[in-house]
Protein backbone atom coordinates (compact mmCIF):
# COMPACT_ATOMS: atom_id res chain seq x y z
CA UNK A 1 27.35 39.25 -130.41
CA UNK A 2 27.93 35.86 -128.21
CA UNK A 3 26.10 35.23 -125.43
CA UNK A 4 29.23 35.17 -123.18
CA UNK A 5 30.41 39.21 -125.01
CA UNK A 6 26.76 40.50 -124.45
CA UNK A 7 27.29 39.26 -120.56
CA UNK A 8 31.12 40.48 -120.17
CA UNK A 9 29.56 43.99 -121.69
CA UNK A 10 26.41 44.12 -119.43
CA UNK A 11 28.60 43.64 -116.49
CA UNK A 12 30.78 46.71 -117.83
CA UNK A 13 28.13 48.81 -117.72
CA UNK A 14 26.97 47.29 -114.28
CA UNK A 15 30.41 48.17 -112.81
CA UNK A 16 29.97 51.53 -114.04
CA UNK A 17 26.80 52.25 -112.27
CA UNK A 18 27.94 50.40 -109.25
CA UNK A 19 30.58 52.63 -108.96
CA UNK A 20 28.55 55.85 -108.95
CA UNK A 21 25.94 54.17 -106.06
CA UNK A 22 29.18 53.29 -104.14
CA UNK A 23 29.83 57.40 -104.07
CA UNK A 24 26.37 58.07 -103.55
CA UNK A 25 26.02 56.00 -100.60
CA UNK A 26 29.14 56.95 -98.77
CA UNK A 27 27.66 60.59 -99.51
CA UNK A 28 24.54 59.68 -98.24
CA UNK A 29 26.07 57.87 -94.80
CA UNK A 30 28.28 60.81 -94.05
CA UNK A 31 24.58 63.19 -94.43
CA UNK A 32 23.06 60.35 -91.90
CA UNK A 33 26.05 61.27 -89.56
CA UNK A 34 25.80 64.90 -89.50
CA UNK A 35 21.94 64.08 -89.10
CA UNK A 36 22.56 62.46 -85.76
CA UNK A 37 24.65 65.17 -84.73
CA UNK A 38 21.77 67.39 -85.42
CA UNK A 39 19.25 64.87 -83.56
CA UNK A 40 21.49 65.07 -80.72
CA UNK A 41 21.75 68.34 -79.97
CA UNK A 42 17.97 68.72 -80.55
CA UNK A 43 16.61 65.25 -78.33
CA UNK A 44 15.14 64.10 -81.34
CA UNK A 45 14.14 60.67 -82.15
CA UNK A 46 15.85 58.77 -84.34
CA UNK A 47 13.18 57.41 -86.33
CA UNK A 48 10.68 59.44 -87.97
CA UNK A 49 7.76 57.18 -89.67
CA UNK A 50 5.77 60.37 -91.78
CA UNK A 51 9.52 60.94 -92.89
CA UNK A 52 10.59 57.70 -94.00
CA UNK A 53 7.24 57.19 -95.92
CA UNK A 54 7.62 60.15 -97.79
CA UNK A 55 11.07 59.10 -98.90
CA UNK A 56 9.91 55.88 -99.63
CA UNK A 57 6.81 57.22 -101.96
CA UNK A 58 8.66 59.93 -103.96
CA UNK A 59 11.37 57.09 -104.50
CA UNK A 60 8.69 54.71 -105.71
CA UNK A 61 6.94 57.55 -108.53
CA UNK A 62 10.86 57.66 -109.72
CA UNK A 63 10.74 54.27 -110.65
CA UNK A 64 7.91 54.33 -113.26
CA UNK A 65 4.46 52.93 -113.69
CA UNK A 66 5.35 49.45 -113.67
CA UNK A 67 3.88 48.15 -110.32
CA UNK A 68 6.40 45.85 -110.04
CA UNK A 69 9.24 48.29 -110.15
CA UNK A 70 7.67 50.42 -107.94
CA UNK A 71 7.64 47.99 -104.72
CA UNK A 72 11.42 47.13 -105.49
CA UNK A 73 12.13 50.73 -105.43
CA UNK A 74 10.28 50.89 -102.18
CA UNK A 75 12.16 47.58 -101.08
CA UNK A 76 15.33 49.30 -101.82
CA UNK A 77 14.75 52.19 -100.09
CA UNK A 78 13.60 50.76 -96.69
CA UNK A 79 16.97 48.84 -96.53
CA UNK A 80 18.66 52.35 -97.55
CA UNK A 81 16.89 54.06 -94.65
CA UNK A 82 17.51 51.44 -92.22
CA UNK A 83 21.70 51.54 -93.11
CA UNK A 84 20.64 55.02 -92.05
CA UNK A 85 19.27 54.40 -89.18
CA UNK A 86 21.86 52.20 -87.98
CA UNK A 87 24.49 54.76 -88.67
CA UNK A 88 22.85 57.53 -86.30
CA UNK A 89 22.09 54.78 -83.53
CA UNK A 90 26.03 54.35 -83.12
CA UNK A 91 26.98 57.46 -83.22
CA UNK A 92 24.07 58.47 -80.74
CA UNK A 93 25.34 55.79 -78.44
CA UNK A 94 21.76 54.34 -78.09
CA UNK A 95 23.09 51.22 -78.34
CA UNK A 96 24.71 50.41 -74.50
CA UNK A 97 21.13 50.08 -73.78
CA UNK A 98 21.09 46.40 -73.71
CA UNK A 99 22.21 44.39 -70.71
CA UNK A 100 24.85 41.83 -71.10
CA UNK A 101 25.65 39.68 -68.37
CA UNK A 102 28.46 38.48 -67.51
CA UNK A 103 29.28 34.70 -66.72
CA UNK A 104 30.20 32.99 -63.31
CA UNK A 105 32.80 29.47 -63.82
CA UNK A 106 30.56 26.37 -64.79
CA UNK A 107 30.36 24.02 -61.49
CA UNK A 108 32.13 20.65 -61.64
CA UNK A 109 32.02 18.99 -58.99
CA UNK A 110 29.36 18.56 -56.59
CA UNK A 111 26.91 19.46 -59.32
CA UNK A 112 23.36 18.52 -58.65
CA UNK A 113 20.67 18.56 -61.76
CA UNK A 114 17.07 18.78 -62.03
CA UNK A 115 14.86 17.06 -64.81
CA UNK A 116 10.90 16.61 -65.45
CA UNK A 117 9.53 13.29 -65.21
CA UNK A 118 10.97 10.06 -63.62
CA UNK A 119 13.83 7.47 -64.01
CA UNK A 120 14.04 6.83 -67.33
CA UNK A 121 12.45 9.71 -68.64
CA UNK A 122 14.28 11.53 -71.78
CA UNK A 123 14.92 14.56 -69.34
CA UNK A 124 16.86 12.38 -67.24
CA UNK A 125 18.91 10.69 -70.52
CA UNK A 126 19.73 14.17 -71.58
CA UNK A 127 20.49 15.38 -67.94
CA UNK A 128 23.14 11.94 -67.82
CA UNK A 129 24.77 13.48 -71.68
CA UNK A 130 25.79 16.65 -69.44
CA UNK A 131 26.21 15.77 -66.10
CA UNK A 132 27.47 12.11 -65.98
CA UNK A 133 28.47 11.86 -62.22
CA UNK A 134 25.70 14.13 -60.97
CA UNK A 135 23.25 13.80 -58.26
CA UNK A 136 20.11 14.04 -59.90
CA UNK A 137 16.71 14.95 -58.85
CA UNK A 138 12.95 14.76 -60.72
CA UNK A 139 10.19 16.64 -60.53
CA UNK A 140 6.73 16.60 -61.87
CA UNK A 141 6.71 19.65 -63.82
CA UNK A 142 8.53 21.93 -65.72
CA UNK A 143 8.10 24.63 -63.34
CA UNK A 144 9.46 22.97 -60.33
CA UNK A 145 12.69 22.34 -61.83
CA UNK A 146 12.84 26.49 -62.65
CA UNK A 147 11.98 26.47 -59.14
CA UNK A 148 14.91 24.19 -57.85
CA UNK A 149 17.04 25.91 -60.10
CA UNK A 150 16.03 29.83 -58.62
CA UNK A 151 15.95 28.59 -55.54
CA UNK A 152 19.63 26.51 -55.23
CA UNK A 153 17.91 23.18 -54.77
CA UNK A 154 19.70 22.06 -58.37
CA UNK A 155 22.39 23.52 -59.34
CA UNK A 156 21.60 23.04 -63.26
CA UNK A 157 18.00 22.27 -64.75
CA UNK A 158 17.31 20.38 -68.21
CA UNK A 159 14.47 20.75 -69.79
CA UNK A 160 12.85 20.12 -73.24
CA UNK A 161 12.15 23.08 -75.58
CA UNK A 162 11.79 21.99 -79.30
CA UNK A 163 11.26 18.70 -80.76
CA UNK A 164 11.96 17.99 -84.63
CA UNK A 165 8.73 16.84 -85.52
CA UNK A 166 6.12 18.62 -83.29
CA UNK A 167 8.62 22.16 -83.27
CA UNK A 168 8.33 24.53 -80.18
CA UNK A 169 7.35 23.60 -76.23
CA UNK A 170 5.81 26.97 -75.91
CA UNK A 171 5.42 26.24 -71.75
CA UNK A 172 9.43 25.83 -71.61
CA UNK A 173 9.67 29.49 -73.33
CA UNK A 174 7.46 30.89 -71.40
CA UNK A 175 9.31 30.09 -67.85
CA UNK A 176 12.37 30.67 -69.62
CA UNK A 177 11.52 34.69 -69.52
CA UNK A 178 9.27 34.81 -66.12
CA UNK A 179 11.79 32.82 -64.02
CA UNK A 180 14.83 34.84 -65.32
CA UNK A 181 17.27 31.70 -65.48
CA UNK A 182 19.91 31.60 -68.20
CA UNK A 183 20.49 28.90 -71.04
CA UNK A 184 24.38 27.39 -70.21
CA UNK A 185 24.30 24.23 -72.70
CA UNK A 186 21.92 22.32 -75.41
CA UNK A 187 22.06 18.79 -77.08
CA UNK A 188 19.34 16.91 -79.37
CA UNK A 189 18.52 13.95 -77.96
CA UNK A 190 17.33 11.14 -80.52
CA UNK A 191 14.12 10.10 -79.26
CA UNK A 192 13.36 6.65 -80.22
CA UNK A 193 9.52 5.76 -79.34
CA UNK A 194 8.14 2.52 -78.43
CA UNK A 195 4.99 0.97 -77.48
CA UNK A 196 5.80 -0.81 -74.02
CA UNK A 197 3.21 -2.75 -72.24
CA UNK A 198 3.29 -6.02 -69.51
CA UNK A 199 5.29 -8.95 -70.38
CA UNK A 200 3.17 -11.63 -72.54
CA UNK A 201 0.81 -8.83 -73.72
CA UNK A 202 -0.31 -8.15 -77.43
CA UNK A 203 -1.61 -5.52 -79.55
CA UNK A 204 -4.67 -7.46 -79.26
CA UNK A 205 -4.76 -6.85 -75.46
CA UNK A 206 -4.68 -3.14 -75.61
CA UNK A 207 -7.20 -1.27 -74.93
CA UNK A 208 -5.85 2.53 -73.58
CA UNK A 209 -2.82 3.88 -73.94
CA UNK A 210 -0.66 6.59 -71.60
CA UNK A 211 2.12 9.00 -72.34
CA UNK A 212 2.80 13.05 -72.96
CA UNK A 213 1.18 14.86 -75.66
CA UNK A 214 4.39 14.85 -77.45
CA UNK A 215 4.84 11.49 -77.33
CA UNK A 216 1.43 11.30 -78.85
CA UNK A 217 2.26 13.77 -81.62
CA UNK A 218 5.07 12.12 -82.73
CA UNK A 219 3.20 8.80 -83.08
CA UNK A 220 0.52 9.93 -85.11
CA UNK A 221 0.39 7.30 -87.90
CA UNK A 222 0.93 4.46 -85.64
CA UNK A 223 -2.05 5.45 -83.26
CA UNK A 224 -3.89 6.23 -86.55
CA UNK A 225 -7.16 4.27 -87.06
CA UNK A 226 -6.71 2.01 -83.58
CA UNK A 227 -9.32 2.17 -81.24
CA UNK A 228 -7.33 2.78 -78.30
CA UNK A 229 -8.11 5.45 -75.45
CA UNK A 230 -5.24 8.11 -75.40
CA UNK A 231 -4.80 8.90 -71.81
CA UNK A 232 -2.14 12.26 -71.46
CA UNK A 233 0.17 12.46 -68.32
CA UNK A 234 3.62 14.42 -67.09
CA UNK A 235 5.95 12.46 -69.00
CA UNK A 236 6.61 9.62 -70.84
CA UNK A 237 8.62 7.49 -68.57
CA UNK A 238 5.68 8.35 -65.83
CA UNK A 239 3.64 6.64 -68.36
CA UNK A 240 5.81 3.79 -68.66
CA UNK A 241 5.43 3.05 -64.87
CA UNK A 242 1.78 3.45 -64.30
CA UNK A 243 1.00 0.61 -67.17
CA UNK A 244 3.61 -1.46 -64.16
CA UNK A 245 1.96 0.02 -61.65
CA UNK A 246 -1.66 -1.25 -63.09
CA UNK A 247 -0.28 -4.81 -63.82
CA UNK A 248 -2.39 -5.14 -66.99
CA UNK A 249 -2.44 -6.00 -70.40
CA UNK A 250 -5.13 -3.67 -71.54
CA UNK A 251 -2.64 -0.41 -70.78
CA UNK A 252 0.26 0.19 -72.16
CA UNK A 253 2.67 3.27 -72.40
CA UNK A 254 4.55 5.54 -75.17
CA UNK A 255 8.18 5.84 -73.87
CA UNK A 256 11.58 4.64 -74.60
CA UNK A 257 13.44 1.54 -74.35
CA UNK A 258 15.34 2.72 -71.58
CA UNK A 259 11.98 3.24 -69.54
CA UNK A 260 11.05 -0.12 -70.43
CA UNK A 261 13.79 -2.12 -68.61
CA UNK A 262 13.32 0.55 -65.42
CA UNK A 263 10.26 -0.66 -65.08
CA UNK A 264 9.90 -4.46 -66.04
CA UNK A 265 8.03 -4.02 -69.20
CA UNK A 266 8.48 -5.24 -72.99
CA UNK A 267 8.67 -3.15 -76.34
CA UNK A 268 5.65 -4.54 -77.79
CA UNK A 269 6.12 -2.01 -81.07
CA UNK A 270 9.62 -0.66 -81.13
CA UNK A 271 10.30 2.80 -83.08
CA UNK A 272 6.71 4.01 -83.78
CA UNK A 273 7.32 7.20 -84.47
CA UNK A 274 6.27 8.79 -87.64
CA UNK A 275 9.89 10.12 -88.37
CA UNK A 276 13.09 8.18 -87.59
CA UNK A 277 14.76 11.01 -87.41
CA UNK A 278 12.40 12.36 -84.54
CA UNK A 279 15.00 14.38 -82.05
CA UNK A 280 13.93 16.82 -79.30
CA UNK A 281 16.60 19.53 -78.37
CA UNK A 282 17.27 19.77 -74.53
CA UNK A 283 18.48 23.09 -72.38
CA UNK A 284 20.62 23.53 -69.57
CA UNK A 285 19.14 25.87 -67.64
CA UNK A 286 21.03 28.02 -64.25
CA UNK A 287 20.39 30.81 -61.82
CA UNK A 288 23.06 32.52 -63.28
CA UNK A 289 25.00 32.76 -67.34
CA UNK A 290 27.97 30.64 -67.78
CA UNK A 291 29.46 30.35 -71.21
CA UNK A 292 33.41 30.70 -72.43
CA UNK A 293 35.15 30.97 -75.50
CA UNK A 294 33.87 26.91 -76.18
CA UNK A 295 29.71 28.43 -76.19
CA UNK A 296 28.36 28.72 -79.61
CA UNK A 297 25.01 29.78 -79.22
CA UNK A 298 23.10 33.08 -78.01
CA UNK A 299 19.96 32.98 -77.02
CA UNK A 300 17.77 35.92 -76.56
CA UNK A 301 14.29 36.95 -76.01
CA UNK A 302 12.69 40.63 -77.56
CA UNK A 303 9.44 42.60 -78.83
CA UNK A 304 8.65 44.94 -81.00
CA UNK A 305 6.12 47.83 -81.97
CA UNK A 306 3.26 46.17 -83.95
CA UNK A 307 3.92 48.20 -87.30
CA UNK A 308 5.32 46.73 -91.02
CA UNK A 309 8.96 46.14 -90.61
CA UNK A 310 9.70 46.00 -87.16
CA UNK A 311 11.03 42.44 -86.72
CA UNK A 312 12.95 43.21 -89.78
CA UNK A 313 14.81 46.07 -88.64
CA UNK A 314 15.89 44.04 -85.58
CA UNK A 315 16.88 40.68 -87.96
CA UNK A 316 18.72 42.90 -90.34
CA UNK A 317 21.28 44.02 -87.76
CA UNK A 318 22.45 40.12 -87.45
CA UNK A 319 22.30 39.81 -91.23
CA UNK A 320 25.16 42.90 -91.50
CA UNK A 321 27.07 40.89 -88.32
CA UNK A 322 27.36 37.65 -90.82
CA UNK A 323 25.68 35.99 -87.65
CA UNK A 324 23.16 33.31 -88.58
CA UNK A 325 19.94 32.42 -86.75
CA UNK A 326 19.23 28.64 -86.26
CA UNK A 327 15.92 29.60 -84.98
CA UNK A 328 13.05 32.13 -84.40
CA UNK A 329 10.01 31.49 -82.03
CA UNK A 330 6.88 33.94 -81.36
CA UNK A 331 4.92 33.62 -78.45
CA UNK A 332 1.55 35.72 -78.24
CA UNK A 333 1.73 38.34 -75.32
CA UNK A 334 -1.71 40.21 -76.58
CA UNK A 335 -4.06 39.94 -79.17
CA UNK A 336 -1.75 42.30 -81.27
CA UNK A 337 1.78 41.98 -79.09
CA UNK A 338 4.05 38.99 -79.66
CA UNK A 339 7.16 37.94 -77.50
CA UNK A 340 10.26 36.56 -79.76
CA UNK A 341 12.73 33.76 -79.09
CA UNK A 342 15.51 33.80 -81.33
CA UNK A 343 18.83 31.63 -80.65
CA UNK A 344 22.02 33.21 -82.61
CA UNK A 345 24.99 30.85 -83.87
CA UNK A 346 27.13 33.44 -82.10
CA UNK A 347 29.23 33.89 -79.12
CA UNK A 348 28.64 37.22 -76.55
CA UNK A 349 32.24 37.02 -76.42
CA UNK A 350 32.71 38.66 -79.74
CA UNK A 351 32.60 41.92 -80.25
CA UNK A 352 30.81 41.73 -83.35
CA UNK A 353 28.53 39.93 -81.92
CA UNK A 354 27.80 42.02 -79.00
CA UNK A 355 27.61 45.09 -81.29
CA UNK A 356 24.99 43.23 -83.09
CA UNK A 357 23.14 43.00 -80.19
CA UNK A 358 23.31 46.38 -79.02
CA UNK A 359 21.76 47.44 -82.37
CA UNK A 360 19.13 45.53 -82.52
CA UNK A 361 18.27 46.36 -79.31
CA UNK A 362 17.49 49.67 -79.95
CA UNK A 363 14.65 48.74 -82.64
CA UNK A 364 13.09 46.92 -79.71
CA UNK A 365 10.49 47.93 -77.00
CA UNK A 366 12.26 45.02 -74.98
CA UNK A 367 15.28 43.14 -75.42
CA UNK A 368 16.95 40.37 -73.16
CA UNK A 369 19.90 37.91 -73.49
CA UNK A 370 18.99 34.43 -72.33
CA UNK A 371 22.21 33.25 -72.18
CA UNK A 372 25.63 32.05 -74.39
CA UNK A 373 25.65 28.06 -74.33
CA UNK A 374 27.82 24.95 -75.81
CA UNK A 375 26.19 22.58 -78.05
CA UNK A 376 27.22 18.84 -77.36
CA UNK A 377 26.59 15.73 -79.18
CA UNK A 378 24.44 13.10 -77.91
CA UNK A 379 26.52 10.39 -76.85
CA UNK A 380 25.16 6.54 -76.27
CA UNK A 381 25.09 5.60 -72.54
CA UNK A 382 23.76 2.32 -71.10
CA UNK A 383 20.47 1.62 -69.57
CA UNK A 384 20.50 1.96 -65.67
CA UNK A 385 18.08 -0.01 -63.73
């Protein structure tokens, strides 16, 4: 037989036991419904882990003694158990647990913003992207502009919470959750390091060197092997204008070119990063959600029990929605309890979407919605001294 008649006949026979697992699981989804019925009337929990891992195991010694078999049949059934699962939780109604709030019209006029750093700081450049004609206020750290923010000093915050090369600014998470603002808006902001140092100075002058730990981290290769003391500070632009604040050639700073001309200095190495590509995503952060039919992104924060599984039964529920995640972050709460970030190329708007969320809120001890934002594009904008 050819190649392409042995396939066309497989697939025959494929079809044909598709079609008898198609009956079987509608059978075995309408069983799941009467079972919630039953767990209803009775206050009985949905899940039931001695249960589950009995199904699992007699599935498994079904599948013969091939080891390999065995933990697909396992596999198989886990995913089984959690459709399942998913099928009592709506019609138990567990899922209006989770909180969705609802969104207050974006400010336009008027609008005051809050960045880390000083002039010329990449806060600042990806504060201008947003808010063009704002009034905008720094601050030294990134809790004092979560702090403007709560308080109504700014009326929008932006602040720094991944960067392409070094990944996650675990700090920015963590105030995300314990000052209860809401993510509005995100751009990635091309960040472009330079060496800047006096007028007239050399690489032969140089003798320490300022900027953030970031800015450090992305210039590994080019601070590689030179004997230069790395001093850390707030922010890279702050860096930029202590080296003009000392006046000499033995300091220079790790910033931008933009910092550079705020504060008299020269690009003695221009683009020293170790990737060109090096970008660091920016949030807009506010006292309260604002997103429309334009926001593309959900944000939202969750844990789980600490048991084989769990994060999966909460991921799943997006994978059925169709609803991608562009990224997952863990943050250690205990030695054995971890905190996720996950943002969601979704809208709230949707009801798919906010079905999704319901469900896989109920596989969570905690589950929160950051917010529903609009991703813009960096745009070029001219230096302002």
């Amino acid at each position: 037989m050819e190649p392409k008649e042995a396939l066309a006949s497989l697939r025959k026979e494929i079809d044909a036991v598709d079609s008898e697992m198609s009956k079987l699981f509608v059978q075995r989804m309408d069983i799941s419904s009467r079972i919630a019925d039953v767990k209803s009337k009775g206050n009985i929990a949905i899940t039931d882990e001695r249960r589950e891992q009995q199904v699992v195991e007699a599935a498994s010694a079904l599948a013969g003694g091939q080891a390999e078999e065995k933990l697909e049949m396992a596999s198989f059934m886990r995913t089984l158990i959690s459709f399942s699962k998913l099928r009592q939780q709506r019609a138990l109604m567990l899922a209006d647990a989770v909180e969705i709030p609802g969104p207050v019209p974006a400010k336009t006029s008027g609008v005051t913003v809050a960045f880390q750093g000083v002039a010329g700081a990449w806060g600042e450049h990806a504060a201008i992207q947003f808010f063009p004609d704002a009034v905008r206020s720094n601050y030294d750290y990134f809790e004092d502009v979560f702090v403007a923010v709560k308080s109504g000093k700014a009326d929008y915050g932006v602040l720094p919470i991944e960067n392409s090369q070094t990944g996650a600014i675990g700090e920015v998470y963590s105030l995300l959750r314990s000052h209860n603002c809401y993510i509005t808006g995100q751009v990635w902001i091309t960040v472009a390091q330079c060496l800047l140092a006096l007028k007239g100075a050399a690489l032969t002058d140089i003798r320490e060197v300022y900027s953030h730990p970031e800015g450090f981290g992305q210039c590994r290769r080019f601070l590689k092997n030179r004997n230069w003391e790395l001093t850390a500070c707030r922010n890279t632009a702050y860096a930029a204008q202590m080296v003009a604040e000392k006046g000499e050639t033995r300091f220079a700073a790790i910033g931008s070119r933009r910092a550079a001309q705020v504060y008299g200095l020269s690009v003695l190495a221009p683009d020293i990063m170790d990737n060109a590509q090096n970008k660091t995503r920016f949030i807009v952060i506010a006292a309260e959600p604002s997103y429309d039919e334009s926001s593309d992104t959900t944000s939202i924060t969750f844990s789980t029990a600490h048991r084989s599984g769990a994060l999966c039964a909460v991921l799943q529920n997006f994978m059925l929605a169709g609803i991608n995640l562009s990224r997952i972050e863990s943050r250690p709460v205990s030695a054995d309890k971890y905190r996720f970030f996950a943002d969601l190329q979704a809208n709230v708007l949707s009801p798919a979407t906010l079905d999704a969320l319901r469900q896989a809120s109920t596989n969570c001890d905690y589950f929160e919605v950051l917010g529903c934002s609009r991703t813009i594009t960096e745009k070029p904008i001219p230096f302002e001294v």
